[in-house]
C-alpha atoms as a PDB file:
ATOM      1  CA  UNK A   1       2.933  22.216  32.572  1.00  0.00           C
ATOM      2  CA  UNK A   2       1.989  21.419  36.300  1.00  0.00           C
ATOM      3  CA  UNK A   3       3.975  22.556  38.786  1.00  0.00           C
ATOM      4  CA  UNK A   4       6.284  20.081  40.261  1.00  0.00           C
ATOM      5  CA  UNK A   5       6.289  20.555  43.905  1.00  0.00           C
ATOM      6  CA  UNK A   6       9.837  18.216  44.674  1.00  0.00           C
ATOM      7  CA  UNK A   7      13.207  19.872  44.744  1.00  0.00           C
ATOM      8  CA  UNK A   8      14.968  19.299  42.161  1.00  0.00           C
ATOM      9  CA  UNK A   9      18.235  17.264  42.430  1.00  0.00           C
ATOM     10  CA  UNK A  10      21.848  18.994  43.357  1.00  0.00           C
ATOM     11  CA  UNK A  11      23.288  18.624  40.124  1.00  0.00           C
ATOM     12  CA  UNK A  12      20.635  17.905  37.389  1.00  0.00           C
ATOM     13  CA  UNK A  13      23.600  16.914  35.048  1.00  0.00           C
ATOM     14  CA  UNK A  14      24.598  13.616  36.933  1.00  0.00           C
ATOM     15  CA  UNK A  15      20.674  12.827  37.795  1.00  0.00           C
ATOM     16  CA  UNK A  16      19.242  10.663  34.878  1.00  0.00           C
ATOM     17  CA  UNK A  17      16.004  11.393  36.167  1.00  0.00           C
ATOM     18  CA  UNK A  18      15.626  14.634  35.665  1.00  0.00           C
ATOM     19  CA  UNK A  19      16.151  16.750  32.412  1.00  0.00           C
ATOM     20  CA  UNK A  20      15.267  20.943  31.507  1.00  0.00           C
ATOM     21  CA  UNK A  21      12.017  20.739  29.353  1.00  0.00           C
ATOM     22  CA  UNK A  22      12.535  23.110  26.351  1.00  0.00           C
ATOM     23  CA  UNK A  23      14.884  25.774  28.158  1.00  0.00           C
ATOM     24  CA  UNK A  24      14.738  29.101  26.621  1.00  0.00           C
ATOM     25  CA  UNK A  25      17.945  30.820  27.656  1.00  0.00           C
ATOM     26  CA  UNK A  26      20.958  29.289  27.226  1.00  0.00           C
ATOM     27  CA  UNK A  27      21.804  29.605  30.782  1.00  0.00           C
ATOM     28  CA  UNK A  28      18.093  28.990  32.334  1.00  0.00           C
ATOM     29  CA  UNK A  29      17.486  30.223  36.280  1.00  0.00           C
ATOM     30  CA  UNK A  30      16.735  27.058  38.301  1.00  0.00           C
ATOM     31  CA  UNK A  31      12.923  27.435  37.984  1.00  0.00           C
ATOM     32  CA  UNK A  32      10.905  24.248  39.620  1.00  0.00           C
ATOM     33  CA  UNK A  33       8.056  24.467  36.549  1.00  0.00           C
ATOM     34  CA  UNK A  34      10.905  23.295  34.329  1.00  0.00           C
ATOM     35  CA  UNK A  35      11.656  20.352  36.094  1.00  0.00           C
ATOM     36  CA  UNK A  36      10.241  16.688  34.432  1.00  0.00           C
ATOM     37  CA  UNK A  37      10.585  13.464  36.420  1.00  0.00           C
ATOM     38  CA  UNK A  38      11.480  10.498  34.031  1.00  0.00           C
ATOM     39  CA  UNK A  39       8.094   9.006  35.092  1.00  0.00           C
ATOM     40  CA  UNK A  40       6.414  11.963  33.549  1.00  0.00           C
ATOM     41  CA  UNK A  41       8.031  11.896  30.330  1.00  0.00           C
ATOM     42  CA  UNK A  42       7.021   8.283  30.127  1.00  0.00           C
ATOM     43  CA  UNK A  43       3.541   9.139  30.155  1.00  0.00           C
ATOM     44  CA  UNK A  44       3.765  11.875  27.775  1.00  0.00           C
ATOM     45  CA  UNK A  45       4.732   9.034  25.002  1.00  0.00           C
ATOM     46  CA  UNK A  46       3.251   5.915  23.599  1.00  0.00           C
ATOM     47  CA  UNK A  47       6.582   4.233  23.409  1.00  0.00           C
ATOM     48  CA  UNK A  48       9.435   5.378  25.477  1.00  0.00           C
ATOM     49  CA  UNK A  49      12.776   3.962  24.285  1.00  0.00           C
ATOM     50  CA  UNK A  50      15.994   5.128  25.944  1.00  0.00           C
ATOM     51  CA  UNK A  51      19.604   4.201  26.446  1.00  0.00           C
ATOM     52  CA  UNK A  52      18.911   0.860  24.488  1.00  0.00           C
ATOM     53  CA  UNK A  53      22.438  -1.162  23.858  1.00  0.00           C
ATOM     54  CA  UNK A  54      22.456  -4.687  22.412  1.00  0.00           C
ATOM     55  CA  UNK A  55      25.421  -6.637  21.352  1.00  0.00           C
ATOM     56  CA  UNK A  56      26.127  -9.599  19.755  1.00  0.00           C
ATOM     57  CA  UNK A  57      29.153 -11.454  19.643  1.00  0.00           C
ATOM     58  CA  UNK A  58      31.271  -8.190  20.324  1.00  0.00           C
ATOM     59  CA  UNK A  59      29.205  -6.414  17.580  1.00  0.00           C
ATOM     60  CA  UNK A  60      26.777  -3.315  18.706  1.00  0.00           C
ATOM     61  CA  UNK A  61      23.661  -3.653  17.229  1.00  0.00           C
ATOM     62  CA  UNK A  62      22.231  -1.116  19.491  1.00  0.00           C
ATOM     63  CA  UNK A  63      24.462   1.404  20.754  1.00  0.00           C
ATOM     64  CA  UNK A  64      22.359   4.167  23.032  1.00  0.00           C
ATOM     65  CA  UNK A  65      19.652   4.070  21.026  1.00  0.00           C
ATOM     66  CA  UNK A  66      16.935   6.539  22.418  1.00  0.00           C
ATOM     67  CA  UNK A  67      13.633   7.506  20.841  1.00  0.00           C
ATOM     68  CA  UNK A  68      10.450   8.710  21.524  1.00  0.00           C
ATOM     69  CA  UNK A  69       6.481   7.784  19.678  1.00  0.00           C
ATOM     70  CA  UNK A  70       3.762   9.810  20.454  1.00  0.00           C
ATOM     71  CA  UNK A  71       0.268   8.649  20.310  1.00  0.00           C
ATOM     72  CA  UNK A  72      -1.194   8.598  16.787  1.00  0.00           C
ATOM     73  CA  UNK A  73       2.124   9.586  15.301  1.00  0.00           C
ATOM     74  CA  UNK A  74       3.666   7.918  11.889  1.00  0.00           C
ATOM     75  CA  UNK A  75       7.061   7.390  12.268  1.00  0.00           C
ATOM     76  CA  UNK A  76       9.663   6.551   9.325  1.00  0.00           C
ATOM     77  CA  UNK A  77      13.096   4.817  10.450  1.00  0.00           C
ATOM     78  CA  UNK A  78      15.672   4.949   7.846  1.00  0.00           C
ATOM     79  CA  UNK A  79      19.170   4.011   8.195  1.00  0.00           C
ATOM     80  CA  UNK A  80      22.089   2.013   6.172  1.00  0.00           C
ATOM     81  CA  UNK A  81      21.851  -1.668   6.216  1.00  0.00           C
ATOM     82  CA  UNK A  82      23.150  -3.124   9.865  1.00  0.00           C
ATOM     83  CA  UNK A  83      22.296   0.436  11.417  1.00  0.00           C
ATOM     84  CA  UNK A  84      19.685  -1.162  13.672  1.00  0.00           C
ATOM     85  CA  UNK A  85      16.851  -0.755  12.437  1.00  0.00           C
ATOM     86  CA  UNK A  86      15.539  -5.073  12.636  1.00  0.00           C
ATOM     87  CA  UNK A  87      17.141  -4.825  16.319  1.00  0.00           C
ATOM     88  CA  UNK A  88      15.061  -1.949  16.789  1.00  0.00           C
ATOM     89  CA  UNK A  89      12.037  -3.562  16.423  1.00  0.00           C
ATOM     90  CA  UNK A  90      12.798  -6.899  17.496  1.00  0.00           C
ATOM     91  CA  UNK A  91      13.652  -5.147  21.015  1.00  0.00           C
ATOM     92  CA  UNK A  92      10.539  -3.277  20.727  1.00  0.00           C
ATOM     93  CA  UNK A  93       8.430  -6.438  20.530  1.00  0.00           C
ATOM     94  CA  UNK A  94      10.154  -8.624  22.809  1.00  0.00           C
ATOM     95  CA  UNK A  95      11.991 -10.549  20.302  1.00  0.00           C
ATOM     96  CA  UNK A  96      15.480  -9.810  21.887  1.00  0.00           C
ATOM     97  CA  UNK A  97      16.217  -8.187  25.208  1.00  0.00           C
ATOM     98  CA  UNK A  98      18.756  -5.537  25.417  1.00  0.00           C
ATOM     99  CA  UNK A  99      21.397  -5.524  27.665  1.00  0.00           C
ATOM    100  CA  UNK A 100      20.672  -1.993  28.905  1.00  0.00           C
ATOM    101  CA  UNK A 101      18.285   0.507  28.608  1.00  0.00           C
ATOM    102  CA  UNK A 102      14.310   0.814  29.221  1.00  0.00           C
ATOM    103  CA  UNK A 103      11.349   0.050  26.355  1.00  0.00           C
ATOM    104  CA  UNK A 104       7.708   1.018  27.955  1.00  0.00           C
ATOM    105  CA  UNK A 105       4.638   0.687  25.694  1.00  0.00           C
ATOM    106  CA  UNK A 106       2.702   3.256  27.802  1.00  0.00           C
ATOM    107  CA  UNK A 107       2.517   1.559  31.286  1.00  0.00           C
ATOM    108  CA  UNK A 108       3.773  -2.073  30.087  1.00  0.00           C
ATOM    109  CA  UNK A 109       7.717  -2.409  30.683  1.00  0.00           C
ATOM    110  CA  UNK A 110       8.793  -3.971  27.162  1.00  0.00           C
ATOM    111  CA  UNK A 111      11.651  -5.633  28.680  1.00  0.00           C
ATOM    112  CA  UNK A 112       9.579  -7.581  31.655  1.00  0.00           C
ATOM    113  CA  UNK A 113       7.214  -9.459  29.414  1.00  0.00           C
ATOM    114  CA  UNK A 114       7.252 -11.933  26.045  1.00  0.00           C
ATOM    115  CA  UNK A 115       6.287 -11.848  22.286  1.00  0.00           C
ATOM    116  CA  UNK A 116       2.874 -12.798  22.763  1.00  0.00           C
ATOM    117  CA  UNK A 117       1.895 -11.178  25.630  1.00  0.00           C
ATOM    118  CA  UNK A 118       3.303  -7.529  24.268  1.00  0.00           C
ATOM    119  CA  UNK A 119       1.228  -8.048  20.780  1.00  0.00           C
ATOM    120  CA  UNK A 120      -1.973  -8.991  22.932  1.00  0.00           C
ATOM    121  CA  UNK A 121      -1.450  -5.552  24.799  1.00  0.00           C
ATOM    122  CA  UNK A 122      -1.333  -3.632  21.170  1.00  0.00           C
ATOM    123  CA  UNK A 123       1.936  -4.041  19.241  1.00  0.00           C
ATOM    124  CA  UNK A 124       1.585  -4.990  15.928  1.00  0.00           C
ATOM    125  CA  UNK A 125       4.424  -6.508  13.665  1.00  0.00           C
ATOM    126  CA  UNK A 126       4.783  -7.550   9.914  1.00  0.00           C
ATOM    127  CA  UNK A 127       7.920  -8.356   8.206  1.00  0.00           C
ATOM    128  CA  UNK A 128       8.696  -7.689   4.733  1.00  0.00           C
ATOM    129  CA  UNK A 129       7.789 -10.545   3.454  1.00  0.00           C
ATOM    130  CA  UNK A 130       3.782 -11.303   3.615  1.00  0.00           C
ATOM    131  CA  UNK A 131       2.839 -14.205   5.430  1.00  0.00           C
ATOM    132  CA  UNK A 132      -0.933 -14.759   5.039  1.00  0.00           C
ATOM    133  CA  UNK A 133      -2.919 -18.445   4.358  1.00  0.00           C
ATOM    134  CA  UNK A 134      -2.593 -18.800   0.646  1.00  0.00           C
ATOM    135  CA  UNK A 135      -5.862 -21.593   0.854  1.00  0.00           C
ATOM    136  CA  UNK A 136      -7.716 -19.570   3.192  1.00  0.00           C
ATOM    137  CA  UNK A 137     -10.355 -16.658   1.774  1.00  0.00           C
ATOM    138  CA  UNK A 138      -9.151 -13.315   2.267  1.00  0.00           C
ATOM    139  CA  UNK A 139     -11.780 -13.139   4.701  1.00  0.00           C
ATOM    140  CA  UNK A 140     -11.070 -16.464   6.581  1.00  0.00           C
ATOM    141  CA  UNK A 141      -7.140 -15.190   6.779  1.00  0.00           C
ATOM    142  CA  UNK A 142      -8.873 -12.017   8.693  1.00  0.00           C
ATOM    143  CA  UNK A 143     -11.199 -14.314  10.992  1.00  0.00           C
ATOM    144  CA  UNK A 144      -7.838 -16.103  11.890  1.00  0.00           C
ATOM    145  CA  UNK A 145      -6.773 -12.623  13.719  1.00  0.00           C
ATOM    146  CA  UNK A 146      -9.219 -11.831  15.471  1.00  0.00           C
ATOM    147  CA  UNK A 147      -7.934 -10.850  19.152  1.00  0.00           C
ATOM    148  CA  UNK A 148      -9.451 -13.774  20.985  1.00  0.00           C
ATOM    149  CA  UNK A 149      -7.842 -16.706  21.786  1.00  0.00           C
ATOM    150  CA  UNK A 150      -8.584 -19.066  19.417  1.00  0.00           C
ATOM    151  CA  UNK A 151      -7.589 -22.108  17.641  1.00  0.00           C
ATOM    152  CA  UNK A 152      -7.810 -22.135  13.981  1.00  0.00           C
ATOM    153  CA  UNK A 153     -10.472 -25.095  13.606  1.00  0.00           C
ATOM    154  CA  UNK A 154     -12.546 -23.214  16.215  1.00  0.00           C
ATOM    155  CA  UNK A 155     -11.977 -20.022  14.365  1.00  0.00           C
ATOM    156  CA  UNK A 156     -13.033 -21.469  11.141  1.00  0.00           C
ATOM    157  CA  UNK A 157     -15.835 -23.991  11.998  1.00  0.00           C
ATOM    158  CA  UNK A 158     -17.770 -21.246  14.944  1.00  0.00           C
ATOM    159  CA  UNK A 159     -19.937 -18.347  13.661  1.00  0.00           C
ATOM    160  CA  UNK A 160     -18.690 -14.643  13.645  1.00  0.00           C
ATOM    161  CA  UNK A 161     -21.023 -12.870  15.879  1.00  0.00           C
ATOM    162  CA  UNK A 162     -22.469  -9.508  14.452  1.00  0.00           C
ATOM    163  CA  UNK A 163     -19.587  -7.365  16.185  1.00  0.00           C
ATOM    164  CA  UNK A 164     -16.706  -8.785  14.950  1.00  0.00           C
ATOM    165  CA  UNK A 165     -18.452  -9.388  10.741  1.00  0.00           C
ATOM    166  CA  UNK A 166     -19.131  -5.513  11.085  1.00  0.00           C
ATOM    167  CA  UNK A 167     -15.465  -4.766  12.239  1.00  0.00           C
ATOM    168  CA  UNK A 168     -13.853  -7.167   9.767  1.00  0.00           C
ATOM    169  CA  UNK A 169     -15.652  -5.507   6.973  1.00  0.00           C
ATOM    170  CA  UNK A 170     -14.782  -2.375   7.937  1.00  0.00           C
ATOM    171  CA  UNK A 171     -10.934  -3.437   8.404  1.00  0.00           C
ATOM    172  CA  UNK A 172     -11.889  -4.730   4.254  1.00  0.00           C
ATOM    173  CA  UNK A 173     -12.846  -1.440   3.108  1.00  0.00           C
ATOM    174  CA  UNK A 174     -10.282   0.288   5.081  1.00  0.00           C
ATOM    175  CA  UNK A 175      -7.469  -1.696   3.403  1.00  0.00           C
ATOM    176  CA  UNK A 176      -9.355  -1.920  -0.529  1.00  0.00           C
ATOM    177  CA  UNK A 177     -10.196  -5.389  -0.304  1.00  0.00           C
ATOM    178  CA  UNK A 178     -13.942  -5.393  -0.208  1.00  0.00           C
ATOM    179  CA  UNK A 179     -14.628  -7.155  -3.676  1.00  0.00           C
ATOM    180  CA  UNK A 180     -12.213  -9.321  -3.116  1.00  0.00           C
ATOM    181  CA  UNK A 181     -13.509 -10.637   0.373  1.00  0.00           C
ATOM    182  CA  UNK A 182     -14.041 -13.943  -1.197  1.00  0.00           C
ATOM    183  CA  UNK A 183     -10.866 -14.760  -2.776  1.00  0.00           C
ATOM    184  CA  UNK A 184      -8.477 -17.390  -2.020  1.00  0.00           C
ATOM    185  CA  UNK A 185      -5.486 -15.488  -0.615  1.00  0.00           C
ATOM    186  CA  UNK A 186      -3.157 -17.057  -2.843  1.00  0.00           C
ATOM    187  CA  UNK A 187      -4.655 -15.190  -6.017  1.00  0.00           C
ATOM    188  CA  UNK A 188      -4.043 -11.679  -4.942  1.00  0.00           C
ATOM    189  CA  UNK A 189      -1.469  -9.800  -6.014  1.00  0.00           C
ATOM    190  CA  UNK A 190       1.853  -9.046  -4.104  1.00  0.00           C
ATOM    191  CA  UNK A 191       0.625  -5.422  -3.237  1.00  0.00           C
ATOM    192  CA  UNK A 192      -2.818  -6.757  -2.387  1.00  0.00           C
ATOM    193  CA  UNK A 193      -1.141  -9.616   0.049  1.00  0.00           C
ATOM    194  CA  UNK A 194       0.745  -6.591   1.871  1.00  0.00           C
ATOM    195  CA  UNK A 195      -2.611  -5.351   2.659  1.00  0.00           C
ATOM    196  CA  UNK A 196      -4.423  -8.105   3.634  1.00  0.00           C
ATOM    197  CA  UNK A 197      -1.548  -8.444   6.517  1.00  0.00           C
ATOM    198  CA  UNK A 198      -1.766  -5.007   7.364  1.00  0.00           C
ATOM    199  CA  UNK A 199      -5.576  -6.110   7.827  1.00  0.00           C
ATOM    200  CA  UNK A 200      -4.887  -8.596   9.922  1.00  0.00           C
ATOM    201  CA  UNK A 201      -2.873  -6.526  12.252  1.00  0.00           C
ATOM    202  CA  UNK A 202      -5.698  -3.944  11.937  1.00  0.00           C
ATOM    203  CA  UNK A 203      -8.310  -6.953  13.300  1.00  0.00           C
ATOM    204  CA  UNK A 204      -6.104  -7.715  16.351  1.00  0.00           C
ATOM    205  CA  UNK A 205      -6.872  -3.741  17.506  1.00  0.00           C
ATOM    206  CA  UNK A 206      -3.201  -2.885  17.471  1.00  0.00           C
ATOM    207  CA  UNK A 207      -1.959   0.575  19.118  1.00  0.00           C
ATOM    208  CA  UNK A 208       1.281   0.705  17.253  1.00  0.00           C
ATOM    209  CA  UNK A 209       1.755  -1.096  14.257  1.00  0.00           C
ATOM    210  CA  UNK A 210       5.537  -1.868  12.973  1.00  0.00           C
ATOM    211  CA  UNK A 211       5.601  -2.289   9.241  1.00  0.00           C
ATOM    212  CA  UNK A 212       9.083  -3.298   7.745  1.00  0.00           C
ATOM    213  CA  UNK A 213       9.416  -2.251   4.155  1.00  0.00           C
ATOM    214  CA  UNK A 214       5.614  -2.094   3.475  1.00  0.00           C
ATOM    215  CA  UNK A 215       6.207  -0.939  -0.419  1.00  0.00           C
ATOM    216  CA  UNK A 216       8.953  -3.343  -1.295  1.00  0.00           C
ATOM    217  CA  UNK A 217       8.719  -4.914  -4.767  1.00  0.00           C
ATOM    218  CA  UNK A 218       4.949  -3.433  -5.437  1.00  0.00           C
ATOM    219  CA  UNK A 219       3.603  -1.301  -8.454  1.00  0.00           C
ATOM    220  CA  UNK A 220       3.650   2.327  -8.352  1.00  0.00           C
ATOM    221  CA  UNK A 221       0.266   2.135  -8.526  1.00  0.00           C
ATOM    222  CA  UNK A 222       0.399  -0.050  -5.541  1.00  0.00           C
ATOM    223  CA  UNK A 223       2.637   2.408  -3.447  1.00  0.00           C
ATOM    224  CA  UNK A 224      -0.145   5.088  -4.077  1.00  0.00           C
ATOM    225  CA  UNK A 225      -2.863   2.987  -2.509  1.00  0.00           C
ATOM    226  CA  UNK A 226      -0.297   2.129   0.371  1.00  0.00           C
ATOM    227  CA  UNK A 227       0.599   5.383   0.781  1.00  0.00           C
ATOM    228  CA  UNK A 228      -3.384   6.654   0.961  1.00  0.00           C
ATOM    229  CA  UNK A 229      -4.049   3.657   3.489  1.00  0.00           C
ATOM    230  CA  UNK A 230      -0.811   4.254   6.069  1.00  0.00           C
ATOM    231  CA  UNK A 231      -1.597   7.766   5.627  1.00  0.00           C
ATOM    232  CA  UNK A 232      -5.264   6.939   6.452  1.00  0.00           C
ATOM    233  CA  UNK A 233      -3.986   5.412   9.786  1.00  0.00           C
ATOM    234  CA  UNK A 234      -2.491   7.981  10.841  1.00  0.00           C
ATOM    235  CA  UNK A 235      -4.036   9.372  13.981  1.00  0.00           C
ATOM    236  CA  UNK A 236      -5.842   6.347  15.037  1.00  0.00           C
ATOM    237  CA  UNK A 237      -2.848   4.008  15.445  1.00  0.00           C
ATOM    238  CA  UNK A 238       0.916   4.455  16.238  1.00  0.00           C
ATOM    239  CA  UNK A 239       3.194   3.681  13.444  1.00  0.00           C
ATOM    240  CA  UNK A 240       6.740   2.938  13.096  1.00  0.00           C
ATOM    241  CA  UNK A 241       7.789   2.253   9.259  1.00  0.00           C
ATOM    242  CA  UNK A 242      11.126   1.062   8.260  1.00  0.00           C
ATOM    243  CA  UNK A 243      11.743   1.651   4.550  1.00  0.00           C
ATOM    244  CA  UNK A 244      14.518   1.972   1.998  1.00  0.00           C
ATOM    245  CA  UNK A 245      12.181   3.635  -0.531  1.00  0.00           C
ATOM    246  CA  UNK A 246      13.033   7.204  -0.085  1.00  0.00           C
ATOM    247  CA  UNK A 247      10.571   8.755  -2.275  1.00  0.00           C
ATOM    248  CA  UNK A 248       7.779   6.777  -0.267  1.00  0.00           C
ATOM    249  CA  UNK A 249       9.331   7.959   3.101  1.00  0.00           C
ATOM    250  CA  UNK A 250       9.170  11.221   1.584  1.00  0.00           C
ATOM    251  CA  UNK A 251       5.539  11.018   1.072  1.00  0.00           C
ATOM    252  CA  UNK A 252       4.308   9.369   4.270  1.00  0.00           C
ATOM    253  CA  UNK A 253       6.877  11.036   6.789  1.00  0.00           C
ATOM    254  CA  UNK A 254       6.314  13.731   9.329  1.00  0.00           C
ATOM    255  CA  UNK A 255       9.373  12.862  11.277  1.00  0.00           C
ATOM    256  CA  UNK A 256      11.801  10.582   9.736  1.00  0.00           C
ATOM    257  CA  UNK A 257      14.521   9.130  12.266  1.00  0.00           C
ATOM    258  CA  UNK A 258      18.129   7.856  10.828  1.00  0.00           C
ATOM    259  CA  UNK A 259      20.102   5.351  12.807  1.00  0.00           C
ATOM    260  CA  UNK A 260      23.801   4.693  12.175  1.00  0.00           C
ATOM    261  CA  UNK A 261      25.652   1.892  13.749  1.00  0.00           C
ATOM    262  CA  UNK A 262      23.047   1.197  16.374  1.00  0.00           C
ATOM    263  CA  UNK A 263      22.512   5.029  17.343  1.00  0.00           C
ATOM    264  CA  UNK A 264      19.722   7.732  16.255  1.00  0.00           C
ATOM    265  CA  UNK A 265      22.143   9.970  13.654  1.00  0.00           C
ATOM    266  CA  UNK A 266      19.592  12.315  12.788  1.00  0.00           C
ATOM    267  CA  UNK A 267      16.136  13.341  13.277  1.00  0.00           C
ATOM    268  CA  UNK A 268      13.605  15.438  12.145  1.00  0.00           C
ATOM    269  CA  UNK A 269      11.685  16.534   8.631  1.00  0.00           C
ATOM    270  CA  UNK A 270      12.745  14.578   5.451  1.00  0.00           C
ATOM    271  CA  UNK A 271      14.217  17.716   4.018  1.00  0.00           C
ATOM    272  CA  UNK A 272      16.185  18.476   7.304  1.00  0.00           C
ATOM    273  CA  UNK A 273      17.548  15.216   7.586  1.00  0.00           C
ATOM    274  CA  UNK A 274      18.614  14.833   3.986  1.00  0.00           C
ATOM    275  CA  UNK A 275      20.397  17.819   4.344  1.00  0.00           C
ATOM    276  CA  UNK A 276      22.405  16.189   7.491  1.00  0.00           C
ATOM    277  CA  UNK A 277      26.072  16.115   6.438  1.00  0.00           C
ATOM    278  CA  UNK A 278      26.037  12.965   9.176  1.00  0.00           C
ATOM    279  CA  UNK A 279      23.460  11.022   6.855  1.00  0.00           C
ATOM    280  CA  UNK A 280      24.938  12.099   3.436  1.00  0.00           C
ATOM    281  CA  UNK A 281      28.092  10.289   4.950  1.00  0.00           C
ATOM    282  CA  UNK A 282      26.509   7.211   6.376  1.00  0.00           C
ATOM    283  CA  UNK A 283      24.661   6.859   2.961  1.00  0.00           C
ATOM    284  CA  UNK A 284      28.277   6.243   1.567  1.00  0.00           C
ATOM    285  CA  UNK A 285      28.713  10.416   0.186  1.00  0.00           C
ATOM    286  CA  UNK A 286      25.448   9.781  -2.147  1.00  0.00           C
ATOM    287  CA  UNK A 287      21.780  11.864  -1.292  1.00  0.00           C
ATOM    288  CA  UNK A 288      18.574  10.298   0.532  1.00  0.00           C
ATOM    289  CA  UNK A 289      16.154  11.702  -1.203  1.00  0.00           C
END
């Protein structure tokens, strides 16, 4: 790590600036190449999430939540139901502002801009439920997301130029629906419509892509292919996946993180945090895996 040539602060406790990067004594020596600015953490992260509180009505939704996404990193979120996790990602895409805290998407402060302008600068959402244009080709429903600004009778009545045709088929083959490029939306099957909406994230060029419950109510057949494709993505985009399926978080997750009443409970592998005498509680004395 480079050198930081500023003094460090009086008393480091008290200074929320400043933190010990990976001490190795348990009583380190004051030693300046240990020292990280909070501006240099936030660089060292694709999303930097700290201190986040939101209330409503009296009730903590968030509670301190801090977390951390590195670039190309697959993320699972787990937690009881009202431990955060919607809150999470509504903060997180500009849905609700907290009422303390930071959110920075790389250089973009989450918390100083709206919905629309934070998923035009790379953050991807879909919800649980698919939402794609039942009477609209599979391929038309892709056209639709294209990152440019347009309206949906331009979209539909102007010609693709070569570019974007050769990036919506590839965004077809990466999410298996290639043969059925033609096909009226509406016939696909329920696993097939929660690809086609990853796919039209995908077309928008998203850095980070929040999935909610990807795998709910699909085939097991279906969870394979999800799991191969999310797996595939890995690397090339950001991901943060909320799921209840434990067996699928299992198979996905490098680092799974648990919140609990609005706070991060637990983080780290699936088998570490299933072992967590914190989460056994929280998941009402029964197992998580």
């Amino acid at each position: 790590m480079a050198k930081i040539i500023a003094a460090p602060p009086v008393n480091p406790g008290l200074d929320p600036n400043y933190r010990i990067v990976s001490p190795k004594h348990s009583k380190p020596k004051l030693d300046l190449t240990t020292w990280e600015t909070k501006s240099q953490r936030k660089l060292r992260y694709v999303l930097f999430l700290e201190e986040l509180s939101v209330s409503f009505e009296g009730f903590k939704a968030l509670d301190g939540l801090t977390m951390y996404l590195t670039d190309g990193e697959l993320r699972c979120v787990i937690g009881p139901n009202g431990a955060g996790k919607t809150t999470l990602m509504d903060v997180i895409t500009g849905h609700t502002k907290p009422d303390t805290g930071e959110a920075w998407y790389m250089d973009i402060n989450l918390l100083e801009n709206d919905e629309v302008f934070i998923a035009r600068s790379g953050i991807g959402r879909k919800f649980q439920k698919p939402s794609v244009f039942d009477s609209l080709s599979v391929f038309q429903n892709l056209e639709l997301s294209l990152k440019a600004k347009k309206t949906v009778l331009r979209t539909l009545t102007a010609s693709l130029g070569q570019s974007d045709r050769d990036r919506l088929s590839f965004v077809l083959e990466t999410v298996g629906l290639t043969n059925e490029r033609a096909s009226q939306a509406g016939t696909l099957s329920h696993g097939q419509k929660q690809w086609l909406e990853i796919g039209m994230l995908l077309a928008q060029e998203p850095k980070i892509l929040l999935l909610d419950e990807p795998v709910a109510g699909m085939t097991p057949g279906e969870i394979e292919r999800t799991t191969e494709l999310l797996l595939s993505l890995e690397g090339t985009h950001s991901i943060i996946l909320v799921e209840h399926d434990m067996e699928f978080v299992r198979s996905v997750a490098r680092t799974v993180t648990v919140l609990h009443q609005g706070s991060v409970l637990a983080e780290g592998t699936m088998d570490e945090v299933a072992a967590h005498p914190g989460v056994i509680e929280a998941y009402l004395g029964g197992t998580v895996c």
